[in-house]
Protein backbone atom coordinates (compact mmCIF):
# COMPACT_ATOMS: atom_id res chain seq x y z
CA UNK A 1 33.75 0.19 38.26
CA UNK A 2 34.89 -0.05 41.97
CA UNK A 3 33.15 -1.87 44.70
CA UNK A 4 32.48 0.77 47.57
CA UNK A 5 33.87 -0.45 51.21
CA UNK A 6 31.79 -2.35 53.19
CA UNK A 7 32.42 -3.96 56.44
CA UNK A 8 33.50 -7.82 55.94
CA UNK A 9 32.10 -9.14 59.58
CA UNK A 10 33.04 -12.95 60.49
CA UNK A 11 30.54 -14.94 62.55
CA UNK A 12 31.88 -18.45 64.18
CA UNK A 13 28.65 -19.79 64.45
CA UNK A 14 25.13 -19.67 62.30
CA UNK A 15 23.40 -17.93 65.87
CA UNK A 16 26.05 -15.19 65.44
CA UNK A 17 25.53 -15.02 61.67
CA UNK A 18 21.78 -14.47 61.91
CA UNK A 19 22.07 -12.22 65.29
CA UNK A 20 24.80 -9.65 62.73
CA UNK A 21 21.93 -10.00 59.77
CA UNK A 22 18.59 -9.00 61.72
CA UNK A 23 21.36 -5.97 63.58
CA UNK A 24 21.85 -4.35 60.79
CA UNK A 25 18.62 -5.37 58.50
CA UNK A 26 19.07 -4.23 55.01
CA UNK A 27 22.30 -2.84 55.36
CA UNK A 28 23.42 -6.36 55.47
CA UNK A 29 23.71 -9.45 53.35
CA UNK A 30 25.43 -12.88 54.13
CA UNK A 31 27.99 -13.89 51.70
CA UNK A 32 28.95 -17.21 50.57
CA UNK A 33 31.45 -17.62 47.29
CA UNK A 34 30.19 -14.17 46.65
CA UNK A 35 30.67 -15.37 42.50
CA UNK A 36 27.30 -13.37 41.77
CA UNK A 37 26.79 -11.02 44.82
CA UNK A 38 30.15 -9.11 44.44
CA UNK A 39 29.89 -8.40 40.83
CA UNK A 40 26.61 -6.59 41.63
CA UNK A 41 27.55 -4.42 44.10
CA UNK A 42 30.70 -3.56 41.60
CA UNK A 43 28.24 -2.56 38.84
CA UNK A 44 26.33 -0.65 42.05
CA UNK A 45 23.25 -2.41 41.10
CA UNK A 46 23.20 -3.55 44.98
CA UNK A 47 25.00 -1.92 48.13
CA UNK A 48 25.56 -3.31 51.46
CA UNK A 49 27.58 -1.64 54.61
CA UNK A 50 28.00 -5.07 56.12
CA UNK A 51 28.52 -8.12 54.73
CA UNK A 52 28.45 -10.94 57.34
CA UNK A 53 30.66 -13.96 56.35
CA UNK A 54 29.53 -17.33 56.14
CA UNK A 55 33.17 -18.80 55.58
CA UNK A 56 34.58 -18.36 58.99
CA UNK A 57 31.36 -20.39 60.11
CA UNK A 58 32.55 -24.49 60.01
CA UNK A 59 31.26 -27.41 58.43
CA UNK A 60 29.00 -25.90 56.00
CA UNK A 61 30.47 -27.04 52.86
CA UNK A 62 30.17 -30.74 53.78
CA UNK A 63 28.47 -33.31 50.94
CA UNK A 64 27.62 -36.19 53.27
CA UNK A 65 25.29 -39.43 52.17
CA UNK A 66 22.27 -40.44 54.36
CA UNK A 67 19.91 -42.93 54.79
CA UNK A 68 17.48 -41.64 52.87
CA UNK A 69 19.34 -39.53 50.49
CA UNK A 70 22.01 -36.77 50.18
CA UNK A 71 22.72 -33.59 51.99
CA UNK A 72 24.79 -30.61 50.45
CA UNK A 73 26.08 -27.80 52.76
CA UNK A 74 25.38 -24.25 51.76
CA UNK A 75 28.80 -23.40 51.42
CA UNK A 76 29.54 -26.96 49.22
CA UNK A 77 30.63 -25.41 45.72
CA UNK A 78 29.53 -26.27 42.38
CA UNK A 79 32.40 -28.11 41.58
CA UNK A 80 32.30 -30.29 44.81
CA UNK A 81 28.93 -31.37 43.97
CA UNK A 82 30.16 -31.83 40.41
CA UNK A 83 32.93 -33.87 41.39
CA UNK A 84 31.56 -35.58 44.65
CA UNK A 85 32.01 -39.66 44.37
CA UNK A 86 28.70 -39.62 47.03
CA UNK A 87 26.44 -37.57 44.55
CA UNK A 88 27.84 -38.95 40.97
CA UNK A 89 26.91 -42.42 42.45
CA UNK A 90 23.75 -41.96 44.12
CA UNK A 91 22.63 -38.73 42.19
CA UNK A 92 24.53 -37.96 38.74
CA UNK A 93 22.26 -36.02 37.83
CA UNK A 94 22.71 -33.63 40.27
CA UNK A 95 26.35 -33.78 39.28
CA UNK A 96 25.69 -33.06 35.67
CA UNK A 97 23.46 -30.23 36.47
CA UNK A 98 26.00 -28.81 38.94
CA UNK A 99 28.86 -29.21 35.91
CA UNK A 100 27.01 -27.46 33.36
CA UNK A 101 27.08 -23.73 35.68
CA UNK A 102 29.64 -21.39 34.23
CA UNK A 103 33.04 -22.77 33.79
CA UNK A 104 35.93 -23.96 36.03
CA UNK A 105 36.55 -21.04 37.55
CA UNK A 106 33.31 -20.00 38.42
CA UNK A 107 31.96 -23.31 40.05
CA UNK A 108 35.37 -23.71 42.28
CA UNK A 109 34.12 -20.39 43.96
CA UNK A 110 30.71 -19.87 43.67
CA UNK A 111 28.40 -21.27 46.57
CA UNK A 112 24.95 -23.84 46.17
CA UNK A 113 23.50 -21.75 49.01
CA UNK A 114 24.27 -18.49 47.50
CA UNK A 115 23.30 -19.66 44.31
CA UNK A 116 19.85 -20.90 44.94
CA UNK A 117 18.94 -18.10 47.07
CA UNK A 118 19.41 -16.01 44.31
CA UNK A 119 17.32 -17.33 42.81
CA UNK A 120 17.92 -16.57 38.97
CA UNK A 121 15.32 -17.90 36.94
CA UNK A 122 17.69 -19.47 34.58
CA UNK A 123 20.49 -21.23 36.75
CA UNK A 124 20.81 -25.33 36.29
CA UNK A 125 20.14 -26.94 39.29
CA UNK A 126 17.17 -26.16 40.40
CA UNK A 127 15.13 -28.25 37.37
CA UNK A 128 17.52 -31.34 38.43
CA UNK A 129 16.80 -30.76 42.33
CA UNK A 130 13.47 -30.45 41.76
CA UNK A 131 12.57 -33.57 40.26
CA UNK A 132 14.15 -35.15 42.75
CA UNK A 133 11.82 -33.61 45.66
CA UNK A 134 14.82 -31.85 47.28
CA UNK A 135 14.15 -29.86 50.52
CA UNK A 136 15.88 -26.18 51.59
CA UNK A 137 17.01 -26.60 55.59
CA UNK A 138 16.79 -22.94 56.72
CA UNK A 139 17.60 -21.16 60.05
CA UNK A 140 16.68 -17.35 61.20
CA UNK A 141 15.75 -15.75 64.23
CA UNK A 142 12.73 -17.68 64.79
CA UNK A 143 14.34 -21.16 64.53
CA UNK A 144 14.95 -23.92 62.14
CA UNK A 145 12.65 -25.22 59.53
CA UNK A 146 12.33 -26.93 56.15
CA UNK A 147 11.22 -25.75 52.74
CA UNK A 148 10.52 -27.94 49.89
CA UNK A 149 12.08 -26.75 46.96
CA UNK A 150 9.35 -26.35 44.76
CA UNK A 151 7.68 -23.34 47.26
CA UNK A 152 11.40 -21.76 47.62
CA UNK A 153 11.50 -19.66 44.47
CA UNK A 154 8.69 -17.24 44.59
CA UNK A 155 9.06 -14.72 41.90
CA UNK A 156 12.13 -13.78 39.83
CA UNK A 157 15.26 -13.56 42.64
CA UNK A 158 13.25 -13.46 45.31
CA UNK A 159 12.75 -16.88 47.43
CA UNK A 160 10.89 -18.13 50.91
CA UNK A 161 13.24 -16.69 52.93
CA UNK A 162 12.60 -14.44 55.74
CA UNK A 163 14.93 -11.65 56.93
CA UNK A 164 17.64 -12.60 59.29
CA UNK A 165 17.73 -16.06 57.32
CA UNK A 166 19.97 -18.26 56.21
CA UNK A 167 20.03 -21.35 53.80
CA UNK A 168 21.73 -24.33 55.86
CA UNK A 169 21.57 -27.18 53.72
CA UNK A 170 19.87 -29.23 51.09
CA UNK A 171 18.55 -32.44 51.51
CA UNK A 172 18.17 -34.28 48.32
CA UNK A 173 15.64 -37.80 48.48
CA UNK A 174 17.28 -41.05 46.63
CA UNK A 175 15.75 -41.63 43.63
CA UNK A 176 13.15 -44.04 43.45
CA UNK A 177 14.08 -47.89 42.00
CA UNK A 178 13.74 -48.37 38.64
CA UNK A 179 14.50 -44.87 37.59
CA UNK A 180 16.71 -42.71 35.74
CA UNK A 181 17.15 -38.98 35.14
CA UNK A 182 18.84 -36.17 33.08
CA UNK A 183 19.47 -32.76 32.47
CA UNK A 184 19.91 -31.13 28.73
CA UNK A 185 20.68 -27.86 28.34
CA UNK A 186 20.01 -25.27 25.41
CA UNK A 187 22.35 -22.12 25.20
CA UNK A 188 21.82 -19.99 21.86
CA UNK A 189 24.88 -18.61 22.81
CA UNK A 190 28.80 -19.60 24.37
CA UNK A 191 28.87 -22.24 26.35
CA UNK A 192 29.76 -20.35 29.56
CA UNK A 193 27.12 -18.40 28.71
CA UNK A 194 23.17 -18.55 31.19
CA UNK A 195 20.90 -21.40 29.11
CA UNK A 196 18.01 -20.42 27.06
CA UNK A 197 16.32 -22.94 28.46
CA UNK A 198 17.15 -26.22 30.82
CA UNK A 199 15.33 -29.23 31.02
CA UNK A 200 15.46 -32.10 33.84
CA UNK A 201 13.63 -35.77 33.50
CA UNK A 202 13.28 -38.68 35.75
CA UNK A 203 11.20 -41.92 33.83
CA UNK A 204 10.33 -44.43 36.39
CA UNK A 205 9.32 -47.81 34.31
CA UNK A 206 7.90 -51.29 35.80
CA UNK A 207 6.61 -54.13 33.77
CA UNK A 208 7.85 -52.02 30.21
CA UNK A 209 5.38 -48.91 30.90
CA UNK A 210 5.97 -45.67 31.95
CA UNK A 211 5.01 -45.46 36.45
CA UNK A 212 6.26 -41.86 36.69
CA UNK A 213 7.47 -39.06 34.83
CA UNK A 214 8.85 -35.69 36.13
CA UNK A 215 10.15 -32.75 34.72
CA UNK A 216 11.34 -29.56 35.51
CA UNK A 217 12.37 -26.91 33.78
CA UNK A 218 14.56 -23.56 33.96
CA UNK A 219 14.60 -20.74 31.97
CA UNK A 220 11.11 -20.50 30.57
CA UNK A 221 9.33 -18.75 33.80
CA UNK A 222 10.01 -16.15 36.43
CA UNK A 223 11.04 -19.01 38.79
CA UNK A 224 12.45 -22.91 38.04
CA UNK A 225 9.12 -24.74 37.15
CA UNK A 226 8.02 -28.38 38.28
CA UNK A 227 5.51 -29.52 36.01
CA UNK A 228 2.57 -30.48 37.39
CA UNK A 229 -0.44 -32.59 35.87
CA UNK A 230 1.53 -35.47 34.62
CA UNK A 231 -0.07 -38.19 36.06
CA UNK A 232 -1.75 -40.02 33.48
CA UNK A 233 1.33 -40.85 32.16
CA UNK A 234 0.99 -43.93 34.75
CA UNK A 235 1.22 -47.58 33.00
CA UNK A 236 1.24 -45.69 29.34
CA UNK A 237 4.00 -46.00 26.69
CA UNK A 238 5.81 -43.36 26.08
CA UNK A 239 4.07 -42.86 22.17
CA UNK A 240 3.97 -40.17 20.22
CA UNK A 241 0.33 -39.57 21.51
CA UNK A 242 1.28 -39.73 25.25
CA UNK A 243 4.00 -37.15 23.80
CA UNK A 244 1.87 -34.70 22.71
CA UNK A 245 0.45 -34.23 25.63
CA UNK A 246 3.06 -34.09 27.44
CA UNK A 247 3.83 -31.45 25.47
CA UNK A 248 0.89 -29.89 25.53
CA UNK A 249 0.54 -29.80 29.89
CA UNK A 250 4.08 -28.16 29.72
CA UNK A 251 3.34 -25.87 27.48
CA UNK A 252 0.29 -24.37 29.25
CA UNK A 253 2.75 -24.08 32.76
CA UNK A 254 5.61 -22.32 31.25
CA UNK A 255 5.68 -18.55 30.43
CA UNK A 256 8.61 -17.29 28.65
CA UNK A 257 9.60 -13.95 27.50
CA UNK A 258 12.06 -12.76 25.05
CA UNK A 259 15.28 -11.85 25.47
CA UNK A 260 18.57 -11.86 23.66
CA UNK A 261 18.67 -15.55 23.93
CA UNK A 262 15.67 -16.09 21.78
CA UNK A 263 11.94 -15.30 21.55
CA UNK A 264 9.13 -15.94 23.63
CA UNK A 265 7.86 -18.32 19.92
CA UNK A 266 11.53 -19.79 20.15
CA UNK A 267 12.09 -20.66 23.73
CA UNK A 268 8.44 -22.63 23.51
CA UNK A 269 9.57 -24.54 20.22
CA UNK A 270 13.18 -25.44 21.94
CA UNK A 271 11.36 -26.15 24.97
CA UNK A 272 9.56 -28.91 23.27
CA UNK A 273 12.86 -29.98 21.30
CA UNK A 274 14.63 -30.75 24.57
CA UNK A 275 11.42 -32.16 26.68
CA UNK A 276 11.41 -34.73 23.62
CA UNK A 277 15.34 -35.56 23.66
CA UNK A 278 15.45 -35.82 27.31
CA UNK A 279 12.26 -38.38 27.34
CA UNK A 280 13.97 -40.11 24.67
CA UNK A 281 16.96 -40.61 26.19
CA UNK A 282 16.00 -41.93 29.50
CA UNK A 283 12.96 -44.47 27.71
CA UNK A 284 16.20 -46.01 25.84
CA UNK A 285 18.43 -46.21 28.60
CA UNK A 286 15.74 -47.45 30.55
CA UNK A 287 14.54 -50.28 28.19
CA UNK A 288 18.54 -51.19 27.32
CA UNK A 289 19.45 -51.58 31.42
């Protein structure tokens, strides 16, 4: 199916950008690496008249390291952040969660702005990002202002966003001493293909016990979910007893549904598969460095 014509317009600033989007209101959309956005609106499942280029806007694809942490450009793609020396040294989990999105082709192209504010349930990096307290930079007709990940996504492809704006940047914190994180994904089908289910975990240990655990998951929810409730985990071992309940917090926060990629049964049984494989990576990497 053909993609019916549109306008391509082509800001030189993010002021002009935003000024083009509120113009025209819903006959509008900004487009990044357009990976996603393009193939809708050739299946007709969206339409836009305008669509107001964020490409011809510079320096928003820049992957630059901070004091505090890392910040990613909207317009960085997927296989930048896969491949960036600055986030597979300070963050490689990020990178992993980045590499695991499609294949080649796709992550050259497609956009971490345009991806996020998508907002598909099931995409990678969101569980990784959000165990690492990562923050959305946004800008729209009323100014600038931040948005911690975990209150971007607000129900299945929608997120925080307000007309007329735009996704700048994301600032990513260092992770905390003593810690180490990972992403696993589960896809009951090709490789290429959108996970069943993804799972990111951070362990911080001092003195041989367990100080903080996080986890995140994708896939299992309208929206990326950050586990909450997981603070008596604090100076435990990591057991088999600590592990079912663990188990037993996630499974009360997740809310899957069934699809081609498995049951509603299935993705809570892999869920708990992965949560365990992930934990028991990180405790043995984490006890051997």
């Amino acid at each position: 199916m053909t993609i019916r014509s549109f306008d391509l317009l082509q800001p030189r600033s993010l002021a002009e950008a935003i000024t083009l989007l509120v113009q025209h209101g819903e006959d509008a959309r900004a487009i990044g690496g357009g990976t996603t956005l393009i193939i809708l609106m050739k299946q007709r499942a969206l339409q836009y008249r305008y669509l107001v280029d964020l490409q011809s806007i510079p320096g928003l694809n820049q992957i630059s390291k901070e004091p505090e942490g890392v910040r990613i450009g909207a317009l960085a793609t997927h296989r930048s952040v896969e491949l960036s020396p600055v986030i597979r040294e300070a963050l490689p989990v990020v990178a992993e969660a980045f590499s695991r999105v499609g294949n080649v082709r796709v992550r050259q192209t497609a956009s971490v702005g345009g991806n996020l504010a998508h907002a598909d349930y099931r995409l990678d990096p969101p569980p990784a990002l959000l165990i690492l307290g990562a923050e959305i930079s946004a800008m729209g007709p009323n100014g600038a202002r931040k948005i911690p990940l975990k209150d971007f996504f607000r129900g299945m492809y929608e997120t925080a966003l307000e007309p007329g704006e735009l996704l700048v940047d994301v600032k990513i914190p260092s992770m905390p001493a003593k810690s180490k994180a990972v992403y696993l994904r589960y896809s009951a089908m090709s490789a290429n293909d959108w996970p069943c289910l993804g799972v990111a975990a951070m362990v911080t240990r001092e003195n041989g016990r367990c100080k903080e655990l996080r986890l995140a998951l994708g896939g299992v929810a309208a929206t990326p979910v950050l586990v909450n409730g997981l603070t008596f985990v604090k100076d435990q071992l990591l057991d088999e007893d600590v592990m079912q309940q663990i188990l037993a917090v996630v499974d009360e926060q997740i809310s899957p549904f069934s699809d081609l990629r498995g049951s509603e049964w299935y993705k809570r049984q892999m869920t708990q598969v992965f949560i365990r494989r992930a934990i028991a990576q990180l405790d043995s990497q984490l006890i051997e460095g």
